[in-house]
PDB file of N, CA and C in Angstrom:
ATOM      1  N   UNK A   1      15.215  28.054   1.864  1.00  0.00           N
ATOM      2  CA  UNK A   1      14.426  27.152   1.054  1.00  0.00           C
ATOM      3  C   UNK A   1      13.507  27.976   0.161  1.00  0.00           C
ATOM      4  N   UNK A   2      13.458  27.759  -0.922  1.00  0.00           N
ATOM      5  CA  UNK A   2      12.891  28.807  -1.960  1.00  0.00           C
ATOM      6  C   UNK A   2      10.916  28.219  -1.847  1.00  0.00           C
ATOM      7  N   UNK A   3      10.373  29.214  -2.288  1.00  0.00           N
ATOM      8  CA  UNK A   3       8.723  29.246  -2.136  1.00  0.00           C
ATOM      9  C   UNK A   3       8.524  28.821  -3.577  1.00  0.00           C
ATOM     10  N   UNK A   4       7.425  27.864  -3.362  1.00  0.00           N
ATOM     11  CA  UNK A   4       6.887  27.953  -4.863  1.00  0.00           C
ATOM     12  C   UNK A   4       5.162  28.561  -4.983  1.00  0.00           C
ATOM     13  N   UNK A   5       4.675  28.986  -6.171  1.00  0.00           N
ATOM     14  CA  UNK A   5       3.303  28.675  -6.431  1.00  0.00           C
ATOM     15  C   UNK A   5       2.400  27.781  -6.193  1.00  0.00           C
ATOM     16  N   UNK A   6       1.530  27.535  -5.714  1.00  0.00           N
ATOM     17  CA  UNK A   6       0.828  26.387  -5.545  1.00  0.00           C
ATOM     18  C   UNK A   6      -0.087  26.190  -6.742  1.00  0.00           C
ATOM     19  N   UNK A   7      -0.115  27.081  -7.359  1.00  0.00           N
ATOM     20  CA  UNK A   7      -1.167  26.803  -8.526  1.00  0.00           C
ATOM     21  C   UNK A   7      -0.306  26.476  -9.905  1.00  0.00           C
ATOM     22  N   UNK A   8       0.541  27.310 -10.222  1.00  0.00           N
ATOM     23  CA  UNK A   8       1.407  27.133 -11.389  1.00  0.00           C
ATOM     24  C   UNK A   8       3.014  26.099 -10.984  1.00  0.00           C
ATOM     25  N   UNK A   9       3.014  26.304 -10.040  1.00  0.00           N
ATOM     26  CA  UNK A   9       4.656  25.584  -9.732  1.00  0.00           C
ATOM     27  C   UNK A   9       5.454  26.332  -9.945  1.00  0.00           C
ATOM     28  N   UNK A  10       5.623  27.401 -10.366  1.00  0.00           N
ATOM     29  CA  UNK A  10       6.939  28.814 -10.601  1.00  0.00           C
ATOM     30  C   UNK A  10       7.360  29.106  -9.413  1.00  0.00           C
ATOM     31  N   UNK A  11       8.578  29.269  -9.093  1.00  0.00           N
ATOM     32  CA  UNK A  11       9.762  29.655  -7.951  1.00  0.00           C
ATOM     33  C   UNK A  11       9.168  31.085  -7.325  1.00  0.00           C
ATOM     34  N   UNK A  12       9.368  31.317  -6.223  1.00  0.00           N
ATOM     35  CA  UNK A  12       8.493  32.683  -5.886  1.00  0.00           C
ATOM     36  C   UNK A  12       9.719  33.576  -5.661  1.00  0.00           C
ATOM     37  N   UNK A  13      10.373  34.616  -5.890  1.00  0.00           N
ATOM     38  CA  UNK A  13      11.141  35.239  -5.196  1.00  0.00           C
ATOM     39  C   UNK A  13      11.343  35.940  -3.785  1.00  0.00           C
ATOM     40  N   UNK A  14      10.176  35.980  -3.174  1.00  0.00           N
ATOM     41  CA  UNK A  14       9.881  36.414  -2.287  1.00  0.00           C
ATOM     42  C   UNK A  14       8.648  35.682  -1.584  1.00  0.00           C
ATOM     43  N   UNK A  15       9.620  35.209  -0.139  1.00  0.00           N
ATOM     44  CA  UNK A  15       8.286  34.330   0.362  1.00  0.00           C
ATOM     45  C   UNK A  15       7.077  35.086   0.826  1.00  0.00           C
ATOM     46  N   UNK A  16       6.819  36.485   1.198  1.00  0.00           N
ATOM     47  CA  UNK A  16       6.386  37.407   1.321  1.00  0.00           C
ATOM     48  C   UNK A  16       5.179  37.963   0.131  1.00  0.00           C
ATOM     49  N   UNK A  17       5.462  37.203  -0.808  1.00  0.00           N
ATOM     50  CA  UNK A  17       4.889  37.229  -2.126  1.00  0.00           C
ATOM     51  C   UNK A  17       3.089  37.227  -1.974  1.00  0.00           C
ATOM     52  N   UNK A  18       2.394  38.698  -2.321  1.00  0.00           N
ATOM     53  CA  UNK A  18       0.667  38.378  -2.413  1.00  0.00           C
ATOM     54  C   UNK A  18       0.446  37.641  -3.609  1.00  0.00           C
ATOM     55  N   UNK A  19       0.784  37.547  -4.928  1.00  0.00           N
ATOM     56  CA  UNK A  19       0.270  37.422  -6.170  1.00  0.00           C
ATOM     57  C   UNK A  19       1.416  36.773  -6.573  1.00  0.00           C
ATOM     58  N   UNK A  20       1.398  35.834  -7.242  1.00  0.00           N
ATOM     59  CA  UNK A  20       2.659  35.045  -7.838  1.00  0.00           C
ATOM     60  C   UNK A  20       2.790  35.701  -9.430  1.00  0.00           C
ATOM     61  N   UNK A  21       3.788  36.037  -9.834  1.00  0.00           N
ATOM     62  CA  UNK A  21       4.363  37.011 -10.695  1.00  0.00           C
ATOM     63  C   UNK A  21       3.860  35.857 -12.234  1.00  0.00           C
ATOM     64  N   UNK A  22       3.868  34.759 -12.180  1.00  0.00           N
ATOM     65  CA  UNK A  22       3.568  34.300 -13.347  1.00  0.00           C
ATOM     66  C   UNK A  22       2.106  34.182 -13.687  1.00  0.00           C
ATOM     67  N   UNK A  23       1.289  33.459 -12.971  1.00  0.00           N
ATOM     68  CA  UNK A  23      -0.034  33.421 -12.905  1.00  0.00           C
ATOM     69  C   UNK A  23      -1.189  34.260 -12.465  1.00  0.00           C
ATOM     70  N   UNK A  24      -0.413  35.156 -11.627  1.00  0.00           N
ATOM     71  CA  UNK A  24      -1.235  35.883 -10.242  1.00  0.00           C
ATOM     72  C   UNK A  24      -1.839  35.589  -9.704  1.00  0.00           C
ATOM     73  N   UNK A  25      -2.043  34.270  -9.061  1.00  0.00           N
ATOM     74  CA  UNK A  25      -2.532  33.264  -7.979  1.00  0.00           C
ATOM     75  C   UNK A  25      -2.303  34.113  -6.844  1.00  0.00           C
ATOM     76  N   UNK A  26      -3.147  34.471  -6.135  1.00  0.00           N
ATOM     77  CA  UNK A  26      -3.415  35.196  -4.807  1.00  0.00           C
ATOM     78  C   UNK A  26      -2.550  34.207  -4.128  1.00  0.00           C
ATOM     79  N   UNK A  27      -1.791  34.503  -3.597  1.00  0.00           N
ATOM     80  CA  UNK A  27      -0.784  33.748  -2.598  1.00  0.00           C
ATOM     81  C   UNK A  27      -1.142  33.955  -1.023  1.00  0.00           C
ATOM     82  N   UNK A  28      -2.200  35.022  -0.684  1.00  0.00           N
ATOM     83  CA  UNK A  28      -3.010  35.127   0.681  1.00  0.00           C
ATOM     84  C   UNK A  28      -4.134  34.475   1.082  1.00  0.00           C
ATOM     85  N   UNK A  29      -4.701  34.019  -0.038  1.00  0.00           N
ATOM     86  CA  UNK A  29      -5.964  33.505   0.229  1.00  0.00           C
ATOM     87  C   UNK A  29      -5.595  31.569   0.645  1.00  0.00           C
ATOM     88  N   UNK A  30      -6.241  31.422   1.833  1.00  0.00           N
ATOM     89  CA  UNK A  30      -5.968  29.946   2.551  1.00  0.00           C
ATOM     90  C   UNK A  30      -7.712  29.218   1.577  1.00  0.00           C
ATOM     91  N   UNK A  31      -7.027  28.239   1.579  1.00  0.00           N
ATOM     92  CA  UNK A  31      -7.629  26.969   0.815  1.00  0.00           C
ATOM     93  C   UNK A  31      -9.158  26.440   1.637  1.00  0.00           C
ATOM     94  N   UNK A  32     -10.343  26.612   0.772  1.00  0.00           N
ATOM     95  CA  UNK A  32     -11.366  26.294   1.716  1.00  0.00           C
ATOM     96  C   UNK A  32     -11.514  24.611   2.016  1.00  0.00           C
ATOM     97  N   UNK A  33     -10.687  23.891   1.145  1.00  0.00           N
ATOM     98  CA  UNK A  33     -10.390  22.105   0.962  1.00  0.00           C
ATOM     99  C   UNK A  33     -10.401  21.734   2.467  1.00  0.00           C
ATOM    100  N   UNK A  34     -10.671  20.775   2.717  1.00  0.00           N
ATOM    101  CA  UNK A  34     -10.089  20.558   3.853  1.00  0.00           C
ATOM    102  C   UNK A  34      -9.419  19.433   3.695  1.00  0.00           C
ATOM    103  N   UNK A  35      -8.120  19.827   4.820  1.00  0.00           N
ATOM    104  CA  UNK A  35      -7.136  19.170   4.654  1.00  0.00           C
ATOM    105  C   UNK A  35      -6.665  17.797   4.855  1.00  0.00           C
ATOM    106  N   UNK A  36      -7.281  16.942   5.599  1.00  0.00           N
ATOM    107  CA  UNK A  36      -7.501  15.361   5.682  1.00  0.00           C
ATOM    108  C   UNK A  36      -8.349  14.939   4.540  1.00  0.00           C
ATOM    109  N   UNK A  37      -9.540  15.639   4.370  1.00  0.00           N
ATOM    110  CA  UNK A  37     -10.342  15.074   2.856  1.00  0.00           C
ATOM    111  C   UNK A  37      -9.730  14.793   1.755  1.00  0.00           C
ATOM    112  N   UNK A  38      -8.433  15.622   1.788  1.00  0.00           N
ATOM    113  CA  UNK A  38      -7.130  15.510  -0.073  1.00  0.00           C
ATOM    114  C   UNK A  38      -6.489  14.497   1.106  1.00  0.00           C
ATOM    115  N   UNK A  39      -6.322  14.515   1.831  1.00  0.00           N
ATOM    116  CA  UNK A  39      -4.627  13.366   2.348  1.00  0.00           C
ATOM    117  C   UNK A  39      -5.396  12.220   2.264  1.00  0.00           C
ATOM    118  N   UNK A  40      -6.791  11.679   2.643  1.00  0.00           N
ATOM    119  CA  UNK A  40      -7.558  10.168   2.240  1.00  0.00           C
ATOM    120  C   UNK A  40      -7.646  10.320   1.578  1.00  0.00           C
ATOM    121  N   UNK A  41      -8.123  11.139   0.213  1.00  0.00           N
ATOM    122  CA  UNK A  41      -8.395  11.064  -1.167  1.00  0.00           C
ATOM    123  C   UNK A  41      -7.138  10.533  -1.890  1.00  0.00           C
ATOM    124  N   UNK A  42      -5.614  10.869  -1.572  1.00  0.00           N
ATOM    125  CA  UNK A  42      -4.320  10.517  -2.249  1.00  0.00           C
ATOM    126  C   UNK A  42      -4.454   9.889  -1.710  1.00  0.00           C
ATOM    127  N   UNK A  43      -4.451   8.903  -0.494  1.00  0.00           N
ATOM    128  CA  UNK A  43      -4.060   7.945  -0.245  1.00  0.00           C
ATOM    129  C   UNK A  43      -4.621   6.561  -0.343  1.00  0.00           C
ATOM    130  N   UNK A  44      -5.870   6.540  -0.743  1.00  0.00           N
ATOM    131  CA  UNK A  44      -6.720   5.793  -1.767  1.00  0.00           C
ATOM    132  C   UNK A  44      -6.512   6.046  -3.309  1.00  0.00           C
ATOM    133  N   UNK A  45      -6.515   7.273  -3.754  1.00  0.00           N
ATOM    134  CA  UNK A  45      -6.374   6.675  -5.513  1.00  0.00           C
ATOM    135  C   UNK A  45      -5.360   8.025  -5.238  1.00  0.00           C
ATOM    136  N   UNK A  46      -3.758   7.654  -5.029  1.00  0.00           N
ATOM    137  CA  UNK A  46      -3.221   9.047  -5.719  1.00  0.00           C
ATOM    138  C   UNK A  46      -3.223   9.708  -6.774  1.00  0.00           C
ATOM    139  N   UNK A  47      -3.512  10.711  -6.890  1.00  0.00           N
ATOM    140  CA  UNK A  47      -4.014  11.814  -7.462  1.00  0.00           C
ATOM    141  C   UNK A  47      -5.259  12.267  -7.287  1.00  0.00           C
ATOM    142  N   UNK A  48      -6.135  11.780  -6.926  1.00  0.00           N
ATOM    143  CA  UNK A  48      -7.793  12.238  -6.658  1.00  0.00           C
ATOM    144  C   UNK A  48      -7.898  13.361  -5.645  1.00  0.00           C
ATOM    145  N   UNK A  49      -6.617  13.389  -4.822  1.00  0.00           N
ATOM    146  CA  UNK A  49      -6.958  14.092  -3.874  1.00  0.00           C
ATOM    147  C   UNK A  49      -6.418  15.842  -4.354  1.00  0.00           C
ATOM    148  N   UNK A  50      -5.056  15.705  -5.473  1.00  0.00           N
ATOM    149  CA  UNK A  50      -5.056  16.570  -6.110  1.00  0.00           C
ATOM    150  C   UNK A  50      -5.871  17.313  -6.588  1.00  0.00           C
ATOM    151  N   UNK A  51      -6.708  16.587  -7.415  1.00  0.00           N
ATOM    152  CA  UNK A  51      -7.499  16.857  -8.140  1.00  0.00           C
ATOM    153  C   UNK A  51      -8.809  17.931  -7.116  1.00  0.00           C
ATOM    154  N   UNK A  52      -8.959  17.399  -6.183  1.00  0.00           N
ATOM    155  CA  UNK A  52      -9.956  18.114  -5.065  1.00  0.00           C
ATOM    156  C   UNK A  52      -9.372  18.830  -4.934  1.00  0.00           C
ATOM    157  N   UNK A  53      -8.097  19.497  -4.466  1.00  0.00           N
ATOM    158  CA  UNK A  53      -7.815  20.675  -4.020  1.00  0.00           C
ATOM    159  C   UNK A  53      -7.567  21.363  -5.115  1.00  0.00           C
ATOM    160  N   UNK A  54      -7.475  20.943  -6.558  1.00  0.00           N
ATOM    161  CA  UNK A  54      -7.429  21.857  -7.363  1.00  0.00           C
ATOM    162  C   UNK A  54      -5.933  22.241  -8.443  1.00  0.00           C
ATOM    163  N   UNK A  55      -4.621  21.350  -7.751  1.00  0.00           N
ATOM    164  CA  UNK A  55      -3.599  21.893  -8.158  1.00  0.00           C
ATOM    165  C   UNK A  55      -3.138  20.106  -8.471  1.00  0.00           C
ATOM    166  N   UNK A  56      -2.063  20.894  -9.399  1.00  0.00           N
ATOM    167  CA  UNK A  56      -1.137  19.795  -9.788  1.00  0.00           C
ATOM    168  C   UNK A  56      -1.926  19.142 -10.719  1.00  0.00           C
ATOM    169  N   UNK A  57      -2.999  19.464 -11.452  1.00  0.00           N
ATOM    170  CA  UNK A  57      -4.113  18.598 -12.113  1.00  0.00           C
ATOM    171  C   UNK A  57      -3.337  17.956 -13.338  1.00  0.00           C
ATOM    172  N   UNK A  58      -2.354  18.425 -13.837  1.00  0.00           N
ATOM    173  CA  UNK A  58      -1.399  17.132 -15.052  1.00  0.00           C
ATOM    174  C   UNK A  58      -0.798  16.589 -14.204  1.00  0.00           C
ATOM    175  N   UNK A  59      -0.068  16.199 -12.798  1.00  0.00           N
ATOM    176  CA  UNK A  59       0.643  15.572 -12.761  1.00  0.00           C
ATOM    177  C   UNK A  59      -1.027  14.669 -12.108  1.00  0.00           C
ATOM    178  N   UNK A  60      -1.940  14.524 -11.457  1.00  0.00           N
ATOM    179  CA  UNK A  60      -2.703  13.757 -10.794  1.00  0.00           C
ATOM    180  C   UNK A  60      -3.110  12.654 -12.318  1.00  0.00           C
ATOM    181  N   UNK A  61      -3.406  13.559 -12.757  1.00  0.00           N
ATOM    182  CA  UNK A  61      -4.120  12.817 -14.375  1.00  0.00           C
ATOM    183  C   UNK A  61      -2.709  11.917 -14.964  1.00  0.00           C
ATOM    184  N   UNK A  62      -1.941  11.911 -14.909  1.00  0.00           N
ATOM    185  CA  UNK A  62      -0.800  11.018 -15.509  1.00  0.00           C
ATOM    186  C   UNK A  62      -0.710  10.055 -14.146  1.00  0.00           C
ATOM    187  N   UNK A  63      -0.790  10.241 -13.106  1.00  0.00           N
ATOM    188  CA  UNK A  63      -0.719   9.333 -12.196  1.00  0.00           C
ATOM    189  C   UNK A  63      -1.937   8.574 -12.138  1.00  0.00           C
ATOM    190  N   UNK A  64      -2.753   8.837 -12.291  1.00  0.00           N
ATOM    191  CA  UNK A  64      -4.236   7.991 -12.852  1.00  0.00           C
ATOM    192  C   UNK A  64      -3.861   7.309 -13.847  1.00  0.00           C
ATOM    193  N   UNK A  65      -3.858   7.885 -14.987  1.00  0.00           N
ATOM    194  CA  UNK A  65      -3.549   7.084 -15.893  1.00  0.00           C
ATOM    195  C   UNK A  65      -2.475   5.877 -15.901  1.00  0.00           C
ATOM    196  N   UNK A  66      -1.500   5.882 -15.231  1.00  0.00           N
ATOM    197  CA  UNK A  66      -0.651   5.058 -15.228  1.00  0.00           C
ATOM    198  C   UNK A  66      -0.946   3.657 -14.098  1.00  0.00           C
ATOM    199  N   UNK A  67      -1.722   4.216 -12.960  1.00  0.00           N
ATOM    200  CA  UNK A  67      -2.062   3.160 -12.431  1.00  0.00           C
ATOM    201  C   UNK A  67      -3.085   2.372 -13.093  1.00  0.00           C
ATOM    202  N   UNK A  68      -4.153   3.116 -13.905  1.00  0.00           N
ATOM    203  CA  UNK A  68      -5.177   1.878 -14.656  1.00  0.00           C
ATOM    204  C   UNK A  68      -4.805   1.547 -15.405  1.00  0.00           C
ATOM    205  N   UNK A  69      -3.290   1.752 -16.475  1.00  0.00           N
ATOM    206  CA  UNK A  69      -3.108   1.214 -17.525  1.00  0.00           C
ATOM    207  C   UNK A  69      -1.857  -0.031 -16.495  1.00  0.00           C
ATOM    208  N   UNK A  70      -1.306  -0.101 -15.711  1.00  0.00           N
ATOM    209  CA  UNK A  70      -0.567  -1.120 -14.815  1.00  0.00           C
ATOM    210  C   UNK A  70      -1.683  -1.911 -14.319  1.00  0.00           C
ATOM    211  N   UNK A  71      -2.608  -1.340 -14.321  1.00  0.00           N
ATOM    212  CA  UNK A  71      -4.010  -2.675 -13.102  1.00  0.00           C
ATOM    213  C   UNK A  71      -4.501  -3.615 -14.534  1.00  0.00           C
ATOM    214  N   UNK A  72      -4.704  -2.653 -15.613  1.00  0.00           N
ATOM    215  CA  UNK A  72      -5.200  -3.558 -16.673  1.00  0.00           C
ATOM    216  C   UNK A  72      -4.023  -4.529 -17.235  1.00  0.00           C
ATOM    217  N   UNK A  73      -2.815  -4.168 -17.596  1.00  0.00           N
ATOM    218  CA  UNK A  73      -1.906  -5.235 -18.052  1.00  0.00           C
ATOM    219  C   UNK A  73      -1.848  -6.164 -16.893  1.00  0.00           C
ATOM    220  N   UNK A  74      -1.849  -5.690 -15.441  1.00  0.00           N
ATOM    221  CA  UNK A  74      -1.796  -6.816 -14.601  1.00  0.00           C
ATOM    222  C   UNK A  74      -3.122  -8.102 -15.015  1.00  0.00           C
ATOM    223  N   UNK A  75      -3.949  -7.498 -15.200  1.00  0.00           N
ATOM    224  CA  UNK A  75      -5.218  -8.403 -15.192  1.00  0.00           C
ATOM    225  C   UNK A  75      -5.227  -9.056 -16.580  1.00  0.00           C
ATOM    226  N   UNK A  76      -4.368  -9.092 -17.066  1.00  0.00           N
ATOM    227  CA  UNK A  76      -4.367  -9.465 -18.542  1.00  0.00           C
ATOM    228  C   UNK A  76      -3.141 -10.802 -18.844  1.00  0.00           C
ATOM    229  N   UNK A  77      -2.501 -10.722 -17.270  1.00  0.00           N
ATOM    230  CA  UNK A  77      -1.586 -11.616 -17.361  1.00  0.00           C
ATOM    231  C   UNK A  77      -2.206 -13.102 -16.855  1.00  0.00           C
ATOM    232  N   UNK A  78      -1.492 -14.487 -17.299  1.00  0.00           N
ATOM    233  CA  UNK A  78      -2.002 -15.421 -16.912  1.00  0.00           C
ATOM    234  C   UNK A  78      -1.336 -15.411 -15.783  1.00  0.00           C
ATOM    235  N   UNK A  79      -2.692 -16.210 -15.224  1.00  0.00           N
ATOM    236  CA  UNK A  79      -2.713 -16.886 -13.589  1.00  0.00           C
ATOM    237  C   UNK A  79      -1.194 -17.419 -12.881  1.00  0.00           C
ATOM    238  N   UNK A  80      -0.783 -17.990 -13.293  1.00  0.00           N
ATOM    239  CA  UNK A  80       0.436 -18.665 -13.234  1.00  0.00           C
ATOM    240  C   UNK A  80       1.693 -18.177 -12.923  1.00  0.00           C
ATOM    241  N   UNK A  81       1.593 -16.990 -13.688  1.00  0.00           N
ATOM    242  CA  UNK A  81       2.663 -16.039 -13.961  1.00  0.00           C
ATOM    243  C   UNK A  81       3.388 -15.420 -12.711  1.00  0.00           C
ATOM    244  N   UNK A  82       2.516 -15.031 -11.964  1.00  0.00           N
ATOM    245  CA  UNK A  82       1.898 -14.363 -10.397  1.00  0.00           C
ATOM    246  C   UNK A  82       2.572 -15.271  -9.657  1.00  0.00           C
ATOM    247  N   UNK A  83       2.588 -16.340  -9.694  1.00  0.00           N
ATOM    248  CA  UNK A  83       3.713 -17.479  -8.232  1.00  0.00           C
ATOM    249  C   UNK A  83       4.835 -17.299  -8.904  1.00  0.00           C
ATOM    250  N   UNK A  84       5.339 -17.068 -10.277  1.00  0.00           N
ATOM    251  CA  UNK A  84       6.810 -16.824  -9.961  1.00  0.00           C
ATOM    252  C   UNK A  84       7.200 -15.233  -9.710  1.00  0.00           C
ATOM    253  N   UNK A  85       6.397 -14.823  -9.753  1.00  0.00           N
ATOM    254  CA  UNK A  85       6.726 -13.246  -9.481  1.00  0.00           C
ATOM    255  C   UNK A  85       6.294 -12.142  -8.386  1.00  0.00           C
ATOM    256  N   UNK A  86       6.195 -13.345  -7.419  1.00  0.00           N
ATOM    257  CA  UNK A  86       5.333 -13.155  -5.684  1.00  0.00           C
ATOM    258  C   UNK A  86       6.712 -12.062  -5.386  1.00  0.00           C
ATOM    259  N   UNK A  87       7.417 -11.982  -4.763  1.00  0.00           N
ATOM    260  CA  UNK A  87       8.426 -10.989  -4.572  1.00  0.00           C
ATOM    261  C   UNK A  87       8.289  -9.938  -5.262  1.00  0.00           C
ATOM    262  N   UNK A  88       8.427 -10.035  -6.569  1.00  0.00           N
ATOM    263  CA  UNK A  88       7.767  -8.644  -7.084  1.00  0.00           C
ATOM    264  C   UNK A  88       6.493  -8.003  -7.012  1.00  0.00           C
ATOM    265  N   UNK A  89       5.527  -8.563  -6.618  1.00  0.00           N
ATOM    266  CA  UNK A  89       4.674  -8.270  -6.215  1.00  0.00           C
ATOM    267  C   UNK A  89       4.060  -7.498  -4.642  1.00  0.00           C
ATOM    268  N   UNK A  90       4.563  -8.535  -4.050  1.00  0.00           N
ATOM    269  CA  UNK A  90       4.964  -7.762  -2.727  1.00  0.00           C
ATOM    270  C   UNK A  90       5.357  -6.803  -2.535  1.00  0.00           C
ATOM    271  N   UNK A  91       6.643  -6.440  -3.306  1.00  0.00           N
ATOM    272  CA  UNK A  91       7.517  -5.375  -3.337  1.00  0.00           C
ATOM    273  C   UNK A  91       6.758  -4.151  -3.998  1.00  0.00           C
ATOM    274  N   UNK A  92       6.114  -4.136  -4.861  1.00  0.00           N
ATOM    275  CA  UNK A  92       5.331  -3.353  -5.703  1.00  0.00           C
ATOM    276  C   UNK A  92       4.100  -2.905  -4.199  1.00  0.00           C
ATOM    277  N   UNK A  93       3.464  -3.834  -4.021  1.00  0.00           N
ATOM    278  CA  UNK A  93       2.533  -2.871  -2.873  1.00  0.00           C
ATOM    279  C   UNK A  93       3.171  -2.674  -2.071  1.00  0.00           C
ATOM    280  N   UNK A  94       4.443  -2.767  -1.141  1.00  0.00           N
ATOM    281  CA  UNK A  94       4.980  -2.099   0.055  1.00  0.00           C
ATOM    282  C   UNK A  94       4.982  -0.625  -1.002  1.00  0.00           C
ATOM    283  N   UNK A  95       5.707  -0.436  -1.938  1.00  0.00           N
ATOM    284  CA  UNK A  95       6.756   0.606  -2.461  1.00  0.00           C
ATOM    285  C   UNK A  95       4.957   1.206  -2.731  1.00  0.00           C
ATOM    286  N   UNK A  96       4.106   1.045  -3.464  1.00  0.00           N
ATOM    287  CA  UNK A  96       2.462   1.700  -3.599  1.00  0.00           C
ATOM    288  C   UNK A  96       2.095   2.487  -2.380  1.00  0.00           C
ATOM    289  N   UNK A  97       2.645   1.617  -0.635  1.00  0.00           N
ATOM    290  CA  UNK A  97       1.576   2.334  -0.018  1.00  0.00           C
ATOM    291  C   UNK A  97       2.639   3.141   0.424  1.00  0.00           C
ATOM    292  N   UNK A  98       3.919   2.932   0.397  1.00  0.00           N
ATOM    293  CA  UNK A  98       5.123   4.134   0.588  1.00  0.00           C
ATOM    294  C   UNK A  98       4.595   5.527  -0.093  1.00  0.00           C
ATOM    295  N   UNK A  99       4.335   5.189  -1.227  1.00  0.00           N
ATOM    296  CA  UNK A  99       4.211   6.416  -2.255  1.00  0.00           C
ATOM    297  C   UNK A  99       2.607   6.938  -1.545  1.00  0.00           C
ATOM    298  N   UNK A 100       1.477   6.051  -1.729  1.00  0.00           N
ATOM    299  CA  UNK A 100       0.266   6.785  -1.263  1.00  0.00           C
ATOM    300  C   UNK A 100       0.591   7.911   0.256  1.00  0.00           C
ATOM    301  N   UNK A 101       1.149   7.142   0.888  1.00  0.00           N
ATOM    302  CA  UNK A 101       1.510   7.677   2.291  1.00  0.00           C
ATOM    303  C   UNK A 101       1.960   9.320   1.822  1.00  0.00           C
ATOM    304  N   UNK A 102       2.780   9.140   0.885  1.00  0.00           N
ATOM    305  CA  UNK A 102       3.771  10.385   0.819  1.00  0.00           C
ATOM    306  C   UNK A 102       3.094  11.208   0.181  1.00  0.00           C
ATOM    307  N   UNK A 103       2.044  10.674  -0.692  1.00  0.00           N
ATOM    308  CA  UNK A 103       1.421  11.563  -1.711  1.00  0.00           C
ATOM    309  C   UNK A 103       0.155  12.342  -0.649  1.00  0.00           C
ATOM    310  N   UNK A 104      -0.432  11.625   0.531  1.00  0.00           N
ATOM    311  CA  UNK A 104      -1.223  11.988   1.396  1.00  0.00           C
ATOM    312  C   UNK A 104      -0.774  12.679   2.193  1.00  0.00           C
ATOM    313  N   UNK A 105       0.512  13.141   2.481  1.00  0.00           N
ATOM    314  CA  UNK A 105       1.180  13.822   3.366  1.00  0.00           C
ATOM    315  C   UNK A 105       1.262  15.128   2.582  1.00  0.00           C
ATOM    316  N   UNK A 106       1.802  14.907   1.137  1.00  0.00           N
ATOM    317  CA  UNK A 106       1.458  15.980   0.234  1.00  0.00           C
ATOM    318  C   UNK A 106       0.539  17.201   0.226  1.00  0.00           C
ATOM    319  N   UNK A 107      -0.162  15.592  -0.089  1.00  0.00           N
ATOM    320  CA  UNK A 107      -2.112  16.760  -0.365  1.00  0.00           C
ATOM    321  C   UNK A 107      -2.168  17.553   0.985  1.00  0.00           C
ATOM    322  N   UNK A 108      -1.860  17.097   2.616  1.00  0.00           N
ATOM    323  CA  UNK A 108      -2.474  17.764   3.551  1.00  0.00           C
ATOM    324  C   UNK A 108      -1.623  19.033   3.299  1.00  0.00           C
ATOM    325  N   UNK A 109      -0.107  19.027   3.332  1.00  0.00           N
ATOM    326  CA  UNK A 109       0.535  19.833   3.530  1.00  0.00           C
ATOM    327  C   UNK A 109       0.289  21.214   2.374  1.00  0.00           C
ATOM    328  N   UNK A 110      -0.257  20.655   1.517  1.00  0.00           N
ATOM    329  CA  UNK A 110      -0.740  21.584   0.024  1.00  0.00           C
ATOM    330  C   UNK A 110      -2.237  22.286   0.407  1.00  0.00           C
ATOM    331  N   UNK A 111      -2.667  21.963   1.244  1.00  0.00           N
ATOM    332  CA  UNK A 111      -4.443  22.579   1.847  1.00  0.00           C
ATOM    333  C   UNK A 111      -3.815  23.665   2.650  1.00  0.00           C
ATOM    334  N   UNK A 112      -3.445  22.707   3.917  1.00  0.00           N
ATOM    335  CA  UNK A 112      -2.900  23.692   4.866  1.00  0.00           C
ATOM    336  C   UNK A 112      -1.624  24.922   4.602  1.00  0.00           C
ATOM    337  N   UNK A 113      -0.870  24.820   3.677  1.00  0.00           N
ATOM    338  CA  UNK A 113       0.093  25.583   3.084  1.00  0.00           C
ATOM    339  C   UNK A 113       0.873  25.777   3.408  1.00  0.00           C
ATOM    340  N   UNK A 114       2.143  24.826   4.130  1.00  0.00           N
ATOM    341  CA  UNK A 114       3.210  24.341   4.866  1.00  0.00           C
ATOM    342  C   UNK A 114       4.187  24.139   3.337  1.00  0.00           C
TER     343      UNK A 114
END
């Protein structure tokens, strides 16, 4: 299974790797974050918890963005609309806390460095 960077995302050639060849991200130094603080942080607003540990900061910021620009068109729809589209709705928060879950499993595994 190939290593990546945690700071840049570049392929490591060597899991053994001190300094990652693109960025030179110290690849020895362990994360002072702690690691449940990012897995509740994603799993309340994914990406926030990114953002705390420091990495992935474009993909957290596009995932922000996309949930407040989906909460605002939601809130912009009439009342009505919502009873014929209860199933989709439903379906939308099971599949939300699927993703938070996964994104919180993420963040821990990205502190701790698994």
């Amino acid at each position: 299974m190939p290593s990546f960077c945690p700071s840049c995302g570049s392929q490591l050639r060597f899991k053994e790797a001190e300094k990652c060849p693109t960025c030179s991200h110290d690849l020895r130094k362990k994360s002072d974050k702690n690691p449940l603080l990012a897995a509740i942080l994603n799993f309340l607003l994914p990406g926030i918890g990114y953002l705390y540990i420091g990495t992935r900061k474009f993909f957290a910021v596009l995932i922000i963005i996309s949930m407040l620009s989906f909460a605002a068109w939601a809130f912009t729809l009439p009342e009505n609309i919502f009873d014929q589209y209860l199933t989709y709705s439903i379906s939308y928060w099971v599949f939300s806390i699927i993703l938070a879950i996964a994104f919180a499993i993420d963040a821990y595994n990205e502190v701790v460095g698994r």
